[in-house]
N, C-alpha and C. Protein backbone atom coordinates (compact mmCIF):
# COMPACT_ATOMS: atom_id res chain seq x y z
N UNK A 1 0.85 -1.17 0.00
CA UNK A 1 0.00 0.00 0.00
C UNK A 1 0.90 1.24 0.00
N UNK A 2 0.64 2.05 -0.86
CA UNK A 2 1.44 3.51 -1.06
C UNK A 2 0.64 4.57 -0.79
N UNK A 3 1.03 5.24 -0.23
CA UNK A 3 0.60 6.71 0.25
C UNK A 3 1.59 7.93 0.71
N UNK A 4 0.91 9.00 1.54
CA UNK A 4 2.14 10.26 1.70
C UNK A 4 2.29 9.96 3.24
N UNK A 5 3.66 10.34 3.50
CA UNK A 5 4.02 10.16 5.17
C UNK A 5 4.27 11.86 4.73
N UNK A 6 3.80 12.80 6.05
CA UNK A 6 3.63 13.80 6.75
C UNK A 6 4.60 13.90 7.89
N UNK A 7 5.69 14.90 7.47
CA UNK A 7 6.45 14.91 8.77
C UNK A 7 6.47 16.30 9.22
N UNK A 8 6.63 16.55 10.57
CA UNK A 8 6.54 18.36 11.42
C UNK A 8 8.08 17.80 11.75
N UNK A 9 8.60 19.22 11.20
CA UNK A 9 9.89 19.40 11.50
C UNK A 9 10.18 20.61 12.50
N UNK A 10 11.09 20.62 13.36
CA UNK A 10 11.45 21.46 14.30
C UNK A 10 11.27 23.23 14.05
N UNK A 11 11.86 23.31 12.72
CA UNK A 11 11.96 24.34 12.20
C UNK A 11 10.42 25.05 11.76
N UNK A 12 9.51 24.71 11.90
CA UNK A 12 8.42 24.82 11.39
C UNK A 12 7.73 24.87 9.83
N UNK A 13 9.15 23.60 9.71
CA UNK A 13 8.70 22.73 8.34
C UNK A 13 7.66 22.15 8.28
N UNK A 14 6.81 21.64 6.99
CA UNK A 14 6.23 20.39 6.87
C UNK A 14 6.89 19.77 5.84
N UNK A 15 7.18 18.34 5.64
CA UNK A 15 7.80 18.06 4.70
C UNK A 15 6.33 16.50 4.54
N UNK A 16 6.96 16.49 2.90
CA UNK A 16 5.40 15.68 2.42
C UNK A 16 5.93 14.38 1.60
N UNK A 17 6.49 13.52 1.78
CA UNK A 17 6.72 12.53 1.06
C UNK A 17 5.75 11.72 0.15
N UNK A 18 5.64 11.79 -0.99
CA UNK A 18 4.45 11.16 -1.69
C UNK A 18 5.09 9.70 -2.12
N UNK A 19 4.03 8.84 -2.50
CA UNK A 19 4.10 7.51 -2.68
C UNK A 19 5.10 6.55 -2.35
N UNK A 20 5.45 6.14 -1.26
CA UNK A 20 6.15 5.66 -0.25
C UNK A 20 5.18 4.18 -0.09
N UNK A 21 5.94 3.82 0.79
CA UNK A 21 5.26 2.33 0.86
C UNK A 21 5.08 2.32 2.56
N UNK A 22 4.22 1.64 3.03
CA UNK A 22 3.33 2.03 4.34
C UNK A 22 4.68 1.35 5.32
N UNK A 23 5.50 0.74 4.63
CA UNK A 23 6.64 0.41 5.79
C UNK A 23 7.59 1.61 6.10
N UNK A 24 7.60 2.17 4.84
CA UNK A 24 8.79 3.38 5.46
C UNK A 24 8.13 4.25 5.88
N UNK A 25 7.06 4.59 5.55
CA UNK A 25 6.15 5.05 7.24
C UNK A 25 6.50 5.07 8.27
N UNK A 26 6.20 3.44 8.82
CA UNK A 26 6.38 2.56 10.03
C UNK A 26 7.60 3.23 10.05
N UNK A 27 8.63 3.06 9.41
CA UNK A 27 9.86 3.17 9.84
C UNK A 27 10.46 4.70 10.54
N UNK A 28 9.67 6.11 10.11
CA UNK A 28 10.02 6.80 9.97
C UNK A 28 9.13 7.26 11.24
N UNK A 29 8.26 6.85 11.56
CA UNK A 29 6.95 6.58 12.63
C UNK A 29 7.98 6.51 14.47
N UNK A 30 8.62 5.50 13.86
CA UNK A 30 9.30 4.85 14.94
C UNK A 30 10.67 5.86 15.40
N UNK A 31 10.88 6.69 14.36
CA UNK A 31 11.91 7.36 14.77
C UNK A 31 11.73 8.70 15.42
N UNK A 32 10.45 9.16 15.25
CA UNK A 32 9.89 10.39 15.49
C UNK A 32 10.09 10.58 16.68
N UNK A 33 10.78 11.58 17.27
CA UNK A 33 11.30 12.22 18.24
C UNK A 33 12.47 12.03 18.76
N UNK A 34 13.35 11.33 17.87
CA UNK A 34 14.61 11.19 17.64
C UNK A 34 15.44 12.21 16.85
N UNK A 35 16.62 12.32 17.37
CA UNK A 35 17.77 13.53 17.02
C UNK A 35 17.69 13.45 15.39
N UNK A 36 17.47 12.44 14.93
CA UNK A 36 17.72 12.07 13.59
C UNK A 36 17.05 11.27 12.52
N UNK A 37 15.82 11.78 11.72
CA UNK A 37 14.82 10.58 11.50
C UNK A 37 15.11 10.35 10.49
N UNK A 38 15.68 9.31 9.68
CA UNK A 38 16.07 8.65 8.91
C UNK A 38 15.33 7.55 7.81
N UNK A 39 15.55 7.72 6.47
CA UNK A 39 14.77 6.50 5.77
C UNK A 39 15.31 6.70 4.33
N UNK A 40 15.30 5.55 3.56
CA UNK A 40 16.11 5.19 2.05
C UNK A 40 14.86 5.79 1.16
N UNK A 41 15.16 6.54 0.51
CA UNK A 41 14.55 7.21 -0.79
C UNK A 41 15.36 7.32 -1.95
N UNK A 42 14.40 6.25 -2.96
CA UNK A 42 15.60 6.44 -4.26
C UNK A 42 17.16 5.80 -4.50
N UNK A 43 17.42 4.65 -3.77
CA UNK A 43 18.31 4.12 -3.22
C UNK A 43 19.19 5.37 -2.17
N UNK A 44 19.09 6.16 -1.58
CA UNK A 44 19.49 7.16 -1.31
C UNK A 44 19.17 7.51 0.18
N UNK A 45 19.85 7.42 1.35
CA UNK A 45 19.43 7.45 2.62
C UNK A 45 19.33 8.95 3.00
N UNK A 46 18.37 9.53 3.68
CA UNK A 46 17.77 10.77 3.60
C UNK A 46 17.51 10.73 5.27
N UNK A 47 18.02 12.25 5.31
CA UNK A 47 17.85 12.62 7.06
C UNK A 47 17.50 13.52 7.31
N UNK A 48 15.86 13.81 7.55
CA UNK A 48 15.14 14.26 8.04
C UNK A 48 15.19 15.52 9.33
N UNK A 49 16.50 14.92 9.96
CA UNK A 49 16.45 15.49 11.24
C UNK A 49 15.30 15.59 12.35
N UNK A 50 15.30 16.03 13.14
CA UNK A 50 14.62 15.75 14.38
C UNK A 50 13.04 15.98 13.35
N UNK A 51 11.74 15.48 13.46
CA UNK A 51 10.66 15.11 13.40
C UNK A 51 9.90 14.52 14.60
N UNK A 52 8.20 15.94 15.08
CA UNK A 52 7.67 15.05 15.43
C UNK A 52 6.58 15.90 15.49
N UNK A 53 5.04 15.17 15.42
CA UNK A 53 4.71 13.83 14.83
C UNK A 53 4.91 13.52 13.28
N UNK A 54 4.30 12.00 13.05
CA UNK A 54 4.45 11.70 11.98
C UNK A 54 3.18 11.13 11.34
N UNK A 55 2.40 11.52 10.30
CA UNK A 55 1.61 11.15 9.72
C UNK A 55 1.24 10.56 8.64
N UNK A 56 0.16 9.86 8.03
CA UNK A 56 -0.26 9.08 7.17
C UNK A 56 -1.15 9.39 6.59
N UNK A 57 -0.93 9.57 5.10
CA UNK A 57 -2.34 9.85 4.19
C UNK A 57 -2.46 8.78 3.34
N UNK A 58 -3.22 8.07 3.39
CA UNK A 58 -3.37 6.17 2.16
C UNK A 58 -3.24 7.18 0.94
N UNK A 59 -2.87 6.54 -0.48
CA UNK A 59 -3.10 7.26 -1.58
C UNK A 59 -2.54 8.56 -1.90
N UNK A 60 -2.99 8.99 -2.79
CA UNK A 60 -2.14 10.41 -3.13
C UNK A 60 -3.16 11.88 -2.55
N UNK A 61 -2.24 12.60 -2.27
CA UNK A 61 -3.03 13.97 -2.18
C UNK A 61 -3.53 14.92 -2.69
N UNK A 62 -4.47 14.98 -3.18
CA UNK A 62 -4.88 16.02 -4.09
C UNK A 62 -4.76 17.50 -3.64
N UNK A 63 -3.61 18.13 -4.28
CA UNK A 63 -3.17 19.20 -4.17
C UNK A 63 -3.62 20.54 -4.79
N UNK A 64 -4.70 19.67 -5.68
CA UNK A 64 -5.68 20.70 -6.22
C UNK A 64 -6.87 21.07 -4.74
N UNK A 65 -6.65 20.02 -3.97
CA UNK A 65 -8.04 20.53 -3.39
C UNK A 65 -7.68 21.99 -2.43
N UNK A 66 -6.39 22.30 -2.42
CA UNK A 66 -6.90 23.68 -1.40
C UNK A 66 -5.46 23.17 -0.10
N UNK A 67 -4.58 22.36 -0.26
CA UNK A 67 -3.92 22.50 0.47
C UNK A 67 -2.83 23.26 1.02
């Protein structure tokens, strides 16, 4: 199952990962409120930095609607 993981970053980022697979979610889920949130994108390991919370949207986001 693919969807967007939603991350709040310290800085008063949002950062929006689209079509991901519901494990690197989990994975990124588990790290949330850690110095360093971490996960492979693109064969490519990507660091987030501190994140928290972390959220889940199933499917894609329609960015037309007003977000």
């Amino acid at each position: 199952m693919k969807g967007t993981a939603i991350l709040f970053q310290e800085n008063q980022k949002v950062t929006m990962i689209e079509e991901i697979e519901h494990c690197v979610y989990e994975e990124l889920k588990a790290q949330s409120g850690d110095e360093h949130c971490k996960c492979k994108l693109n064969n490519k390991i990507v660091d987030f930095g501190p994140v928290s919370p972390v959220f889940w949207h199933e499917n894609e986001v329609d960015w037309d609607y007003g977000y």
